[in-house]
N, C-alpha and C. Protein backbone atom coordinates (compact mmCIF):
# COMPACT_ATOMS: atom_id res chain seq x y z
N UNK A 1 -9.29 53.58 -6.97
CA UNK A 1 -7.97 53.19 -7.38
C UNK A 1 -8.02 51.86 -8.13
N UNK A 2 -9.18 50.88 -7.99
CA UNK A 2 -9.32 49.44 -8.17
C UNK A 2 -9.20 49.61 -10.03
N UNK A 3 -10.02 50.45 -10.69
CA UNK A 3 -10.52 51.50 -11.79
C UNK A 3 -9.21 51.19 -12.79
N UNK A 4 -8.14 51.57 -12.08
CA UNK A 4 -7.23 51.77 -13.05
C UNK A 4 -6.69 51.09 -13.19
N UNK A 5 -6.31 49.41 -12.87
CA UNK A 5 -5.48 48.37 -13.11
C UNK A 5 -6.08 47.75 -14.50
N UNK A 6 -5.09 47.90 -15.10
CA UNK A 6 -5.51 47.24 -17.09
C UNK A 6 -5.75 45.67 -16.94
N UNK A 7 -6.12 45.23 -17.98
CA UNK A 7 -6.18 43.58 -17.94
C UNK A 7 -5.01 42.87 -18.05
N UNK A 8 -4.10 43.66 -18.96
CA UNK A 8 -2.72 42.77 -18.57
C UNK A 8 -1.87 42.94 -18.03
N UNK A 9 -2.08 44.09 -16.81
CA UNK A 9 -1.53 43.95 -15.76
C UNK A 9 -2.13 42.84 -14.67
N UNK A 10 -3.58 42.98 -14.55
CA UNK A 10 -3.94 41.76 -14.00
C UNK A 10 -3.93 40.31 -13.97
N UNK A 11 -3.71 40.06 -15.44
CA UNK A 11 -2.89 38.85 -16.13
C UNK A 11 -1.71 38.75 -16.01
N UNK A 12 -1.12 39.56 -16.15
CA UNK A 12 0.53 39.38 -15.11
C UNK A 12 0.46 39.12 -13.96
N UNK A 13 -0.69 39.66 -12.87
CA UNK A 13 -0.55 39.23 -11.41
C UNK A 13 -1.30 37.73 -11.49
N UNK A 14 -2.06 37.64 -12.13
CA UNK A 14 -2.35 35.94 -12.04
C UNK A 14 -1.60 34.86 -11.89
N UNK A 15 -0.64 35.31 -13.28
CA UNK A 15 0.09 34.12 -13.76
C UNK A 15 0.96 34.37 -12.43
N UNK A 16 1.79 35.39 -12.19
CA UNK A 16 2.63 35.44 -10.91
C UNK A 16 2.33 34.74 -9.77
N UNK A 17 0.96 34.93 -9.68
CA UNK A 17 -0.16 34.68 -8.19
C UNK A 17 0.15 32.54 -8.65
N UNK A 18 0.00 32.44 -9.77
CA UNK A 18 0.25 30.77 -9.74
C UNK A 18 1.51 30.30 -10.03
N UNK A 19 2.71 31.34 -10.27
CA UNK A 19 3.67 30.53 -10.04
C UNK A 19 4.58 30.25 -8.93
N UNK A 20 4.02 31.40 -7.67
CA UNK A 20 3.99 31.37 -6.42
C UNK A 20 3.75 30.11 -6.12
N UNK A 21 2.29 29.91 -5.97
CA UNK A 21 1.49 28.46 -5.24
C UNK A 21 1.73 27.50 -6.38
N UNK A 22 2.23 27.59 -7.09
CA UNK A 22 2.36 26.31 -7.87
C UNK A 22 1.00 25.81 -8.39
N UNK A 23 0.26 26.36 -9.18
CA UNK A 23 -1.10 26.36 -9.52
C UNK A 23 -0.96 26.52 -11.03
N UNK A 24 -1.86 25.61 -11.77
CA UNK A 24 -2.07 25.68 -12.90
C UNK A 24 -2.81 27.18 -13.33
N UNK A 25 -1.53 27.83 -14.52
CA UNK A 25 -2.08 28.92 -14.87
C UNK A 25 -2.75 28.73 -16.34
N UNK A 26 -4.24 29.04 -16.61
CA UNK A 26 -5.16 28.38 -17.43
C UNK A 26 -6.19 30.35 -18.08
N UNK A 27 -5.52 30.64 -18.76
CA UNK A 27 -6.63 32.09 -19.01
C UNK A 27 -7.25 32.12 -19.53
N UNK A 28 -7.47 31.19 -20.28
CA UNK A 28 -8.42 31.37 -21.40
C UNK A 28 -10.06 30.25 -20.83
N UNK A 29 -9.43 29.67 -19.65
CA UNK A 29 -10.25 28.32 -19.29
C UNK A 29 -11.01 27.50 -19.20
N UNK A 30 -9.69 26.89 -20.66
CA UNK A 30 -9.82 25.29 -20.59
C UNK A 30 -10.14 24.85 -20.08
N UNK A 31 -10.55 23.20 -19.90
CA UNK A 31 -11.09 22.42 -19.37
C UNK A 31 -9.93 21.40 -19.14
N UNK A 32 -9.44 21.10 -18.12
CA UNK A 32 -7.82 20.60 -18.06
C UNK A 32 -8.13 18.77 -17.54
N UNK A 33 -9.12 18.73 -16.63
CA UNK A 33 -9.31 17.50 -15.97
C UNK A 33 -8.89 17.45 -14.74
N UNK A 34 -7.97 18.83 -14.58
CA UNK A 34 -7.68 18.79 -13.07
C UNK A 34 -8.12 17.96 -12.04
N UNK A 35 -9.18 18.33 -11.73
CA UNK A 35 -10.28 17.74 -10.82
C UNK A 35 -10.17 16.35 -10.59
N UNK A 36 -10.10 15.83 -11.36
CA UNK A 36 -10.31 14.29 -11.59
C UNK A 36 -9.13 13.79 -11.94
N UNK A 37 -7.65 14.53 -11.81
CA UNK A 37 -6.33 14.35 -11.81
C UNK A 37 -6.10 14.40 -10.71
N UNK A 38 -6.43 14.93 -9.52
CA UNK A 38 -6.19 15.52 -7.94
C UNK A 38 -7.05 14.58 -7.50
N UNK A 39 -8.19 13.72 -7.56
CA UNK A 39 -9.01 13.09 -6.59
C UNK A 39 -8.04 11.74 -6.39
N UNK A 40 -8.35 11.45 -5.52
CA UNK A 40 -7.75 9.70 -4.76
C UNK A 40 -8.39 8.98 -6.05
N UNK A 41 -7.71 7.46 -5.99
CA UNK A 41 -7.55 6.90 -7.05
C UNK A 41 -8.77 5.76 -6.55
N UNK A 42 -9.70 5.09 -7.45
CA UNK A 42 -10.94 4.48 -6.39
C UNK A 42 -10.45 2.74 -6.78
N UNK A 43 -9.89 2.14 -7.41
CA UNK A 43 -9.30 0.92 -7.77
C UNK A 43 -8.93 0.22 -6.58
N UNK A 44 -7.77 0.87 -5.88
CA UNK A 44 -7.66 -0.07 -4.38
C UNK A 44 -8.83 -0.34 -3.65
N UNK A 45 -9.51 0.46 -3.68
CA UNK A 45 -10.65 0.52 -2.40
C UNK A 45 -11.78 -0.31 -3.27
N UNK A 46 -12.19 -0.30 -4.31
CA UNK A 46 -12.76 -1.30 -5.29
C UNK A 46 -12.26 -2.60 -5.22
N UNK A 47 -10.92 -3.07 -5.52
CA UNK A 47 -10.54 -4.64 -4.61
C UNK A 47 -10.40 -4.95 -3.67
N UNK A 48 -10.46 -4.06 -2.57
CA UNK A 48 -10.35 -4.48 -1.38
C UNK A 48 -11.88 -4.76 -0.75
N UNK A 49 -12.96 -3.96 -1.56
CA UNK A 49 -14.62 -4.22 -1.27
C UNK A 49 -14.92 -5.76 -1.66
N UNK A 50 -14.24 -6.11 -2.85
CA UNK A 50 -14.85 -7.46 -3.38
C UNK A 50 -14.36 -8.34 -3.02
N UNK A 51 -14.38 -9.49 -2.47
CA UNK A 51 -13.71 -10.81 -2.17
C UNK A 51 -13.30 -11.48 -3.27
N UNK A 52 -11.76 -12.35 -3.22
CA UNK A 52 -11.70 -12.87 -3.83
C UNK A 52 -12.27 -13.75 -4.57
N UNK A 53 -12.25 -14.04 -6.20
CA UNK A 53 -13.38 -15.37 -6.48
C UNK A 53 -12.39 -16.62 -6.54
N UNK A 54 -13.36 -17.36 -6.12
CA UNK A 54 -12.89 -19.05 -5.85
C UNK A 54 -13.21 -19.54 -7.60
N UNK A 55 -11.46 -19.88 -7.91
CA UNK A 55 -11.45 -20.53 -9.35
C UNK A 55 -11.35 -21.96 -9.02
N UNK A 56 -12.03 -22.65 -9.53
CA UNK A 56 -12.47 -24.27 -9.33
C UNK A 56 -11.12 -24.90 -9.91
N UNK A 57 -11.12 -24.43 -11.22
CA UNK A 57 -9.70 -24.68 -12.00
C UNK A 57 -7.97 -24.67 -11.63
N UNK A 58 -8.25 -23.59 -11.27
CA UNK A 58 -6.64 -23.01 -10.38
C UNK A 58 -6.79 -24.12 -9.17
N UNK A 59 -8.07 -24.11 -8.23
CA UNK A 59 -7.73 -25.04 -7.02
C UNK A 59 -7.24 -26.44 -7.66
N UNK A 60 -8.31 -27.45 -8.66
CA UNK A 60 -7.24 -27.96 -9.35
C UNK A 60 -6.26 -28.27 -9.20
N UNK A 61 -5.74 -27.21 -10.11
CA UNK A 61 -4.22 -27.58 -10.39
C UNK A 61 -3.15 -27.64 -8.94
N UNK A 62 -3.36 -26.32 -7.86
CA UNK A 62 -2.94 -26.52 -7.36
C UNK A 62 -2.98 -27.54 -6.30
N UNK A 63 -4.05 -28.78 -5.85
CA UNK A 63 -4.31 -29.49 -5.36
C UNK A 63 -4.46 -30.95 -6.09
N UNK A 64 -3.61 -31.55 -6.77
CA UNK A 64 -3.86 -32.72 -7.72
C UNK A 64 -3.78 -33.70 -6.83
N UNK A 65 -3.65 -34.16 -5.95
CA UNK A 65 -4.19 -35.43 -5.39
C UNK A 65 -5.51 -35.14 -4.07
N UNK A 66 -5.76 -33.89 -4.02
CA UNK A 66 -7.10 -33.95 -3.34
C UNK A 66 -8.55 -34.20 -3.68
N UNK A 67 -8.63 -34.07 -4.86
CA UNK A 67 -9.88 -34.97 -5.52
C UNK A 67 -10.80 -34.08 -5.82
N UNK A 68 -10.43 -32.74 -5.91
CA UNK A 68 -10.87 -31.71 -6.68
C UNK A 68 -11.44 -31.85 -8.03
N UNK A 69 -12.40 -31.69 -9.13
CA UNK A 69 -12.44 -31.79 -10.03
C UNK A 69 -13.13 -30.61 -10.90
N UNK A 70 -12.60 -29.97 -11.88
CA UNK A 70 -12.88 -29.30 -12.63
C UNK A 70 -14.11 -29.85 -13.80
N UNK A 71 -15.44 -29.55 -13.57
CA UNK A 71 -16.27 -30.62 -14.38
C UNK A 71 -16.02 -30.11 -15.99
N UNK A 72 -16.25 -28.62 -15.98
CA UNK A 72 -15.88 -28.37 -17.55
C UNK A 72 -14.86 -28.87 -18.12
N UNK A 73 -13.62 -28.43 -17.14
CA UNK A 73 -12.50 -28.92 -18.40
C UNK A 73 -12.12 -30.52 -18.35
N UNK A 74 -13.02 -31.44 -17.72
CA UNK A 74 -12.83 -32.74 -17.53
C UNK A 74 -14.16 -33.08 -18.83
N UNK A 75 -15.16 -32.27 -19.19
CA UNK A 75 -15.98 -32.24 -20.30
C UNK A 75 -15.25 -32.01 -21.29
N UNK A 76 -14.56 -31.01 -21.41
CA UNK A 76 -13.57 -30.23 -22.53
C UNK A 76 -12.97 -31.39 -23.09
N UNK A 77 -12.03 -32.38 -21.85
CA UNK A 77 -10.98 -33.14 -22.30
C UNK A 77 -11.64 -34.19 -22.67
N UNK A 78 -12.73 -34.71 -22.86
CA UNK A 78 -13.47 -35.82 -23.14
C UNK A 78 -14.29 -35.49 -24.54
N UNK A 79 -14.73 -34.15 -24.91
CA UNK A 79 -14.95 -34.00 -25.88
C UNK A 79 -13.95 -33.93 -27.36
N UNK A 80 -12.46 -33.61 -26.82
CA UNK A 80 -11.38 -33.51 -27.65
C UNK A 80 -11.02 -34.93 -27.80
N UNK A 81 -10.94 -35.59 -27.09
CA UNK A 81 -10.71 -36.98 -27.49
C UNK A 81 -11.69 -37.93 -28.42
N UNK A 82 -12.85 -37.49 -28.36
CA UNK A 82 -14.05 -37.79 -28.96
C UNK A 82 -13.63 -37.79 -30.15
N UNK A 83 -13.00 -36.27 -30.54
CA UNK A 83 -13.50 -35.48 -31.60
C UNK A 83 -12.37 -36.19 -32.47
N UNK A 84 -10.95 -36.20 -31.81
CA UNK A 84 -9.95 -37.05 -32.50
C UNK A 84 -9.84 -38.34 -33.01
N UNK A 85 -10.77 -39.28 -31.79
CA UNK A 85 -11.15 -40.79 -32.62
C UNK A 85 -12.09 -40.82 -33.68
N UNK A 86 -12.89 -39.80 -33.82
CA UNK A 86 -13.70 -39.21 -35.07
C UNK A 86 -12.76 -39.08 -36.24
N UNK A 87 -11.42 -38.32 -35.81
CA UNK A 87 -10.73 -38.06 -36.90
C UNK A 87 -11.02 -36.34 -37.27
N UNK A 88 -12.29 -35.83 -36.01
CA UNK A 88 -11.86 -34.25 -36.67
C UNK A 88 -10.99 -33.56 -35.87
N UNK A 89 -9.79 -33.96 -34.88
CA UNK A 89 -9.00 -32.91 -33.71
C UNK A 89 -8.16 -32.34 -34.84
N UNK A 90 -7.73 -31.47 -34.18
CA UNK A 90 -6.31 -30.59 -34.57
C UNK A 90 -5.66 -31.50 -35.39
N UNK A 91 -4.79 -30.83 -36.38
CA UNK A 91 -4.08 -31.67 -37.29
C UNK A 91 -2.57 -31.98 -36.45
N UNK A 92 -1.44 -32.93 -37.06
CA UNK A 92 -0.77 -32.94 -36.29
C UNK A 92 0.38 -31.66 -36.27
N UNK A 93 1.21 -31.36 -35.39
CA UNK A 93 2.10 -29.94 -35.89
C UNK A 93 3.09 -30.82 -36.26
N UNK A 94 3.64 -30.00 -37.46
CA UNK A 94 5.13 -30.78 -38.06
C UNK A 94 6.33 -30.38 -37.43
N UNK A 95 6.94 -31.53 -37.21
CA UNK A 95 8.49 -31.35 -36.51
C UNK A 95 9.71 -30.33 -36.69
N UNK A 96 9.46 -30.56 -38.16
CA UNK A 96 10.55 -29.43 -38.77
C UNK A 96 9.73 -28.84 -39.86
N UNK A 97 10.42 -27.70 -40.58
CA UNK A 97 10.04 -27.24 -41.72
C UNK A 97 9.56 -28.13 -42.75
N UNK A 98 10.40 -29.23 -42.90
CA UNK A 98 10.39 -30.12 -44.21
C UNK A 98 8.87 -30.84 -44.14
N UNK A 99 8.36 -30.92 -42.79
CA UNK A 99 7.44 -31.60 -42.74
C UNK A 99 5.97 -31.12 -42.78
N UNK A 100 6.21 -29.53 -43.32
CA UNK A 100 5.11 -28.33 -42.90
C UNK A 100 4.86 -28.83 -44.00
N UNK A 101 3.08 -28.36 -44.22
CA UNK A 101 2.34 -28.45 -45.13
C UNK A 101 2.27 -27.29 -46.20
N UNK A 102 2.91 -26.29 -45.11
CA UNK A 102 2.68 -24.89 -46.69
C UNK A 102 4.41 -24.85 -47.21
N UNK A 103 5.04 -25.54 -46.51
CA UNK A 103 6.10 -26.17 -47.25
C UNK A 103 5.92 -26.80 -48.64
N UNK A 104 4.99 -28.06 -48.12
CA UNK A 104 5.47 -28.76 -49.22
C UNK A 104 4.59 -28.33 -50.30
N UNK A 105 3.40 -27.22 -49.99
CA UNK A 105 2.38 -26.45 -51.25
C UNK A 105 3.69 -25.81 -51.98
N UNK A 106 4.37 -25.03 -51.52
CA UNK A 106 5.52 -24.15 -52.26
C UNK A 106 6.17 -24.25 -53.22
N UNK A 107 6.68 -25.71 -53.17
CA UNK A 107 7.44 -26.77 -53.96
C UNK A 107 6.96 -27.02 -54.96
């Protein structure tokens, strides 16, 4: 009796058979990602393995009279000052428009 059921009768009971269970109906089958759409997500359990890292910087800031010191950016700020009594820092920013430099090229 098995003999005589056609293919798209059997393709009718498929698709039926998954809209029952709520199952992705796929006939031709694709490659959907399912699998790896349905697994647990591994990110939480990845930050919760690693300990926090200790930022030297952030403690810093949030501790300014405990005597914390950030050596880079206390290098940083000593090299920018350097660089300005040199005369090469940042130029100054202009106040208003009138005082911009691709202003006054325009003119």
């Amino acid at each position: 009796m098995a003999a005589n059921i056609t293919p798209s009768r059997l393709a009718a009971l498929v698709k039926t058979r998954c809209q029952i269970f709520q199952t992705a109906y796929n006939p031709t089958s694709a490659r959907t990602g399912a699998k790896y759409l349905r697994a647990r997500l591994r990110g939480p359990s990845m930050v919760k393995y690693y300990p926090p890292v200790a930022n030297i910087a952030e403690l810093a800031r949030t501790y300014k009279n405990s005597g914390v010191v950030d050596f880079a950016e206390a290098q940083r700020l000593k090299d920018v000052e350097d660089k300005k009594r040199r005369g090469k820092g940042a130029p100054p920013k202009a106040k208003d428009k009138g005082q911009s430099r691709r202003t006054a090229r325009r003119r």
